[in-house]
C-alpha atoms as a PDB file:
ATOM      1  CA  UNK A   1    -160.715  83.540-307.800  1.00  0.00           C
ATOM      2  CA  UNK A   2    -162.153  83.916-311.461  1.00  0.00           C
ATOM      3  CA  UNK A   3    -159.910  87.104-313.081  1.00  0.00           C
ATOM      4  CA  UNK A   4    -162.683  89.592-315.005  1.00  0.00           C
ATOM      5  CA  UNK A   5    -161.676  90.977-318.748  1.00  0.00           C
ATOM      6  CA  UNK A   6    -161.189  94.292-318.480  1.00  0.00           C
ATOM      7  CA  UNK A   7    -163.442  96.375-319.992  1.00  0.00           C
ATOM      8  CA  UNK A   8    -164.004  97.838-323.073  1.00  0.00           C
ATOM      9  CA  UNK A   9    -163.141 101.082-323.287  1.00  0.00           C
ATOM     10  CA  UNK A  10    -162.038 103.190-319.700  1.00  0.00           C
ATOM     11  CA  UNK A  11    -161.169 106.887-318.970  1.00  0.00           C
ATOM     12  CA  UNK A  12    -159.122 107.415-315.551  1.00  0.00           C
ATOM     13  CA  UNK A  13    -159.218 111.189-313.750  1.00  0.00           C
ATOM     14  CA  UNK A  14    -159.853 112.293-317.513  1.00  0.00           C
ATOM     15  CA  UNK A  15    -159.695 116.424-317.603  1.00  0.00           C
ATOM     16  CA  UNK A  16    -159.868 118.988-320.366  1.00  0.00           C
ATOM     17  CA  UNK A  17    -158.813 122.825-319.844  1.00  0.00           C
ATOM     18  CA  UNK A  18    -159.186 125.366-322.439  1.00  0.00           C
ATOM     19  CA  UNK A  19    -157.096 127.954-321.221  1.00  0.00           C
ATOM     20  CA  UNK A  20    -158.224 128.574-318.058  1.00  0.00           C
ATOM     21  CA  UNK A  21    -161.431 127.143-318.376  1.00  0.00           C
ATOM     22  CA  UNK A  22    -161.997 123.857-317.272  1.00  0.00           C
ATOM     23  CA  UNK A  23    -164.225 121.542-319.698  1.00  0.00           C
ATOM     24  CA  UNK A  24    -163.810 118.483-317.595  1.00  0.00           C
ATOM     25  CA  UNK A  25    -163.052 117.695-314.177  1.00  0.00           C
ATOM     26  CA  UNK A  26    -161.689 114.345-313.095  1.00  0.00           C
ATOM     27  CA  UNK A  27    -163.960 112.031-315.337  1.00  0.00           C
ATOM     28  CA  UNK A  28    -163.831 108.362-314.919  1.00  0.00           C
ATOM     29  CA  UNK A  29    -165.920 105.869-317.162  1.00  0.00           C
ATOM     30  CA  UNK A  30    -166.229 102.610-318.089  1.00  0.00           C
ATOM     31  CA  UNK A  31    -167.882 100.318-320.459  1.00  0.00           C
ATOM     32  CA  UNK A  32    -167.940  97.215-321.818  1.00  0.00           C
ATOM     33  CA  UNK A  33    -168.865  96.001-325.604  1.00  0.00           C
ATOM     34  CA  UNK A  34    -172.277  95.193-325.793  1.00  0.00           C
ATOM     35  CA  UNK A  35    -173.874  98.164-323.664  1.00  0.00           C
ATOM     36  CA  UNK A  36    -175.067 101.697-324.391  1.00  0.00           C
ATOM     37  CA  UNK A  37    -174.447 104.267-322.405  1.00  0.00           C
ATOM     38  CA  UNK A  38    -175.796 107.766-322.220  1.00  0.00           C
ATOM     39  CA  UNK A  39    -174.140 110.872-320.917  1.00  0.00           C
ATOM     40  CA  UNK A  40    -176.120 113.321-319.876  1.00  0.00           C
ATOM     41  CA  UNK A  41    -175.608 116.874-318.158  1.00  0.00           C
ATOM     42  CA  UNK A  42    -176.622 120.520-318.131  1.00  0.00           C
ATOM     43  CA  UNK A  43    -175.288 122.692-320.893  1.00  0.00           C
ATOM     44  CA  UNK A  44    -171.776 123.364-320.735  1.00  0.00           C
ATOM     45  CA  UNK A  45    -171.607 119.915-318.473  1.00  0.00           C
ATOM     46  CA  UNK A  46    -168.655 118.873-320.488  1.00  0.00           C
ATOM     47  CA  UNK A  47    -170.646 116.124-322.256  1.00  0.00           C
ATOM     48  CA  UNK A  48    -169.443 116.604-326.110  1.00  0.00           C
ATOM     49  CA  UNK A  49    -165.608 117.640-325.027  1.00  0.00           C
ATOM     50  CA  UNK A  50    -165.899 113.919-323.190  1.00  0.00           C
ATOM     51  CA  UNK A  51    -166.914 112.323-326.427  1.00  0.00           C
ATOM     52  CA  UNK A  52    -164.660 114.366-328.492  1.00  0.00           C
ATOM     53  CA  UNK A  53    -161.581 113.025-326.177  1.00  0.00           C
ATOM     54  CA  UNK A  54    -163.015 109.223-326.808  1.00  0.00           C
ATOM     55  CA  UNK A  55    -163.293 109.648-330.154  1.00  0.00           C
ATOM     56  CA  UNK A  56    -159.640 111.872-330.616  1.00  0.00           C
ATOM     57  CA  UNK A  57    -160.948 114.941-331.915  1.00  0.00           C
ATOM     58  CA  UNK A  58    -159.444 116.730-328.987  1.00  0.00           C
ATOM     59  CA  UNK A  59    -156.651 114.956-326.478  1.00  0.00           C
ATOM     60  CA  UNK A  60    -157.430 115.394-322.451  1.00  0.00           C
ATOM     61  CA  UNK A  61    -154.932 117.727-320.960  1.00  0.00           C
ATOM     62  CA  UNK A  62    -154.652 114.993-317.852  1.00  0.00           C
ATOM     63  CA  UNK A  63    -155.981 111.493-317.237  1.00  0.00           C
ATOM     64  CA  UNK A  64    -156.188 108.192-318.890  1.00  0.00           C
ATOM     65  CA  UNK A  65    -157.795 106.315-321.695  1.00  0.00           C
ATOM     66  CA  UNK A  66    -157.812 102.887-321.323  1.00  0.00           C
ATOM     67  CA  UNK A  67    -158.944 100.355-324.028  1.00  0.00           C
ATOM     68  CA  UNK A  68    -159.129  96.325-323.481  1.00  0.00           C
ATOM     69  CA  UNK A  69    -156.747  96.993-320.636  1.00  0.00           C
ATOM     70  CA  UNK A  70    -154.152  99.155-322.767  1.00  0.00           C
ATOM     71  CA  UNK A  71    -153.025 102.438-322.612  1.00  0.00           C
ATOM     72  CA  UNK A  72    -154.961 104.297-325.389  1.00  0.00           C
ATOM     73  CA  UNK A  73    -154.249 107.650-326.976  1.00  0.00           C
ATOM     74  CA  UNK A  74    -156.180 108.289-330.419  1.00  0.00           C
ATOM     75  CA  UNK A  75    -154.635 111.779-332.099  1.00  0.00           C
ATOM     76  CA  UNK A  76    -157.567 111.483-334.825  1.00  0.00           C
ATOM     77  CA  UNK A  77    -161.028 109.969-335.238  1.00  0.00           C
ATOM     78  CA  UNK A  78    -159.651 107.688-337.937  1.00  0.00           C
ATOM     79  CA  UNK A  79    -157.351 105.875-334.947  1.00  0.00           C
ATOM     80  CA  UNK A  80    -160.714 105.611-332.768  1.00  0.00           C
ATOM     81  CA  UNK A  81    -162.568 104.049-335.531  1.00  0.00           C
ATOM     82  CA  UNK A  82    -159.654 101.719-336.339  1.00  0.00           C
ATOM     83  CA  UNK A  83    -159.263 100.522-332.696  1.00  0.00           C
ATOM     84  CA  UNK A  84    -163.270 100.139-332.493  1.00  0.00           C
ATOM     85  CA  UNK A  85    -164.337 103.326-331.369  1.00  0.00           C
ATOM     86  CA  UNK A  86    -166.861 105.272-332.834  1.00  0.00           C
ATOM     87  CA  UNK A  87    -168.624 108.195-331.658  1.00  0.00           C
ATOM     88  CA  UNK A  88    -171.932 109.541-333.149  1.00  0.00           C
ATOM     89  CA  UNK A  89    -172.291 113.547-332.702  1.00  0.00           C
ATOM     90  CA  UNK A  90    -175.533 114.558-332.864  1.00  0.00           C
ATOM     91  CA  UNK A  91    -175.985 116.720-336.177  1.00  0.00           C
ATOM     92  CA  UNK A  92    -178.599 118.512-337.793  1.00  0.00           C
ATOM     93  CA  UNK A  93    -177.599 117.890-340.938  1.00  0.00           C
ATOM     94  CA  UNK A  94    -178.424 114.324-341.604  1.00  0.00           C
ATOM     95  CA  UNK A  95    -179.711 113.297-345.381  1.00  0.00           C
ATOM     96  CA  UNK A  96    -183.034 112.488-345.155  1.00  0.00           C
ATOM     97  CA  UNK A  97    -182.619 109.576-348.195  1.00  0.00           C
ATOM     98  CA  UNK A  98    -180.110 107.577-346.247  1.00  0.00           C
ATOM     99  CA  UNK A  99    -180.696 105.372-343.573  1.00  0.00           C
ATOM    100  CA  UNK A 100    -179.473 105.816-339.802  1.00  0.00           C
ATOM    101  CA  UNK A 101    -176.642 103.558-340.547  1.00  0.00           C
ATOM    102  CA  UNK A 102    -175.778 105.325-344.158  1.00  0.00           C
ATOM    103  CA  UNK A 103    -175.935 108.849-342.407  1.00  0.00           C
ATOM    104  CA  UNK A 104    -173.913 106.926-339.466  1.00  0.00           C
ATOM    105  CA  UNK A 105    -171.333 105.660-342.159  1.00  0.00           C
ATOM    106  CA  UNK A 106    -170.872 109.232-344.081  1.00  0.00           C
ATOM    107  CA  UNK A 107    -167.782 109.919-341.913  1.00  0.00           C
ATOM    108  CA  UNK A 108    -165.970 107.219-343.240  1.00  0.00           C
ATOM    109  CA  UNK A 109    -167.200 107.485-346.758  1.00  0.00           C
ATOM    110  CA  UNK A 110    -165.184 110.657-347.084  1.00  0.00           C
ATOM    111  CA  UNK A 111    -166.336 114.673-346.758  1.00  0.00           C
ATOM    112  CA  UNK A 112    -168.851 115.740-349.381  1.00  0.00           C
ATOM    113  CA  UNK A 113    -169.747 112.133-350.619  1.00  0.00           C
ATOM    114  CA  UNK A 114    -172.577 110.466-350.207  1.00  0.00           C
ATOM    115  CA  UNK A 115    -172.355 106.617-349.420  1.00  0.00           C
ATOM    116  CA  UNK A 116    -173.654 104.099-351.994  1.00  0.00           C
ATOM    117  CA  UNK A 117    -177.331 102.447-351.318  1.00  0.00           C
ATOM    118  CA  UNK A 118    -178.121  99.611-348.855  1.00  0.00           C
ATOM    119  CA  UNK A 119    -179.460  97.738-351.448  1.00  0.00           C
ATOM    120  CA  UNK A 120    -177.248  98.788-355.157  1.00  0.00           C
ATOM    121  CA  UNK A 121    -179.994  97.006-357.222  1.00  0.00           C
ATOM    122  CA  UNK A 122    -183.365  98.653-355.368  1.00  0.00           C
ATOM    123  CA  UNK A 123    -181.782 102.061-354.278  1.00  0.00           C
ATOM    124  CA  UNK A 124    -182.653 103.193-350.805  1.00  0.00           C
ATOM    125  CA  UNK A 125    -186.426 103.898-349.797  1.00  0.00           C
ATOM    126  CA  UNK A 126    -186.634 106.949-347.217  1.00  0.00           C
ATOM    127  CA  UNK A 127    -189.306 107.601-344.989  1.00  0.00           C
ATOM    128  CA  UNK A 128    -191.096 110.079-347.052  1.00  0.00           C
ATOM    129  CA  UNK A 129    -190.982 107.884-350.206  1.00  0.00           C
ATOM    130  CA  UNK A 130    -192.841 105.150-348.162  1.00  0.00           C
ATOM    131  CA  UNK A 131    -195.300 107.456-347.129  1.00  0.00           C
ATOM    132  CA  UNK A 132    -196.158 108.522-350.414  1.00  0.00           C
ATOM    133  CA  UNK A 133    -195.847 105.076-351.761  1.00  0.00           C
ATOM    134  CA  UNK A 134    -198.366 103.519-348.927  1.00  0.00           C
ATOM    135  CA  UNK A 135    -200.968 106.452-348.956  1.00  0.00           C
ATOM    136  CA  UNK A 136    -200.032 107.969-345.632  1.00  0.00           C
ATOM    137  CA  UNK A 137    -199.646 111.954-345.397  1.00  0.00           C
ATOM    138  CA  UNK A 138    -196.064 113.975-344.763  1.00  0.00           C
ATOM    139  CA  UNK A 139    -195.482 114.985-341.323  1.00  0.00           C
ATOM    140  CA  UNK A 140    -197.248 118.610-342.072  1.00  0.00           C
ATOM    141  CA  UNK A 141    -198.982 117.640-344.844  1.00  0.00           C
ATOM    142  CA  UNK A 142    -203.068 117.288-344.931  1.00  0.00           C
ATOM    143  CA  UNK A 143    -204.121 113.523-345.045  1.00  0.00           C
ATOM    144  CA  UNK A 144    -205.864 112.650-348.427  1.00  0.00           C
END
């Protein structure tokens, strides 16, 4: 009998309680490297204090985290990112001049700084400078 790895990343009867509310009942997960995975839910589902426990901005007050088939407690995002794990909130506030994977990388850059271009020598090209460059209109802006 072939043995399987274990996967990537696993949460075991994961809960969360805020006083005497409870954010998250029970949760188990798994995933291996490689796939996406969505989480979906009604609001107040639980869905961002679930991320927030994988990516150790909050700790679960019972259950398991399980990565590559070790125990895994992260006590800050840093520790996430270091073991592999990184979590992308969704926020309003992206730049609009950086790529997905700048805007992506601005956590680790540091608060308040913005992360050097893709390309040092050419700078970085957003959306709305392409427009203008090939002719095409702003979204809410008359064609010409």
């Amino acid at each position: 009998m072939t043995e399987t790895a274990p996967h990537f990343l696993e949460l075991r009867d994961v809960s969360k309680n805020y006083g005497g509310v409870v954010a998250l009942d029970r949760v188990t997960f798994a995933c291996n490297r490689g796939t996406i995975h969505a989480i979906l839910g009604e609001n107040g589902a639980g869905k961002s204090t679930l991320i927030k426990i994988v990516a150790g901005v909050v700790q679960p007050t019972q259950g398991q985290m399980v990565l590559e088939g070790k125990p895994a407690t992260f006590s800050h995002p840093i520790d996430a990112n270091a073991a592999g794990v990184v979590c992308v909130f969704q926020e309003l506030s992206l730049l609009p001049t950086l790529s997905v994977a700048e805007n992506i990388g601005r956590d680790r850059q540091g608060a308040g700084e913005e992360p050097a271009p893709a390309d040092p020598g050419r700078g970085h090209v957003g959306p709305d400078q392409r427009r203008r460059r090939e002719g095409e209109a702003h979204p809410g802006q008359a064609a010409r």
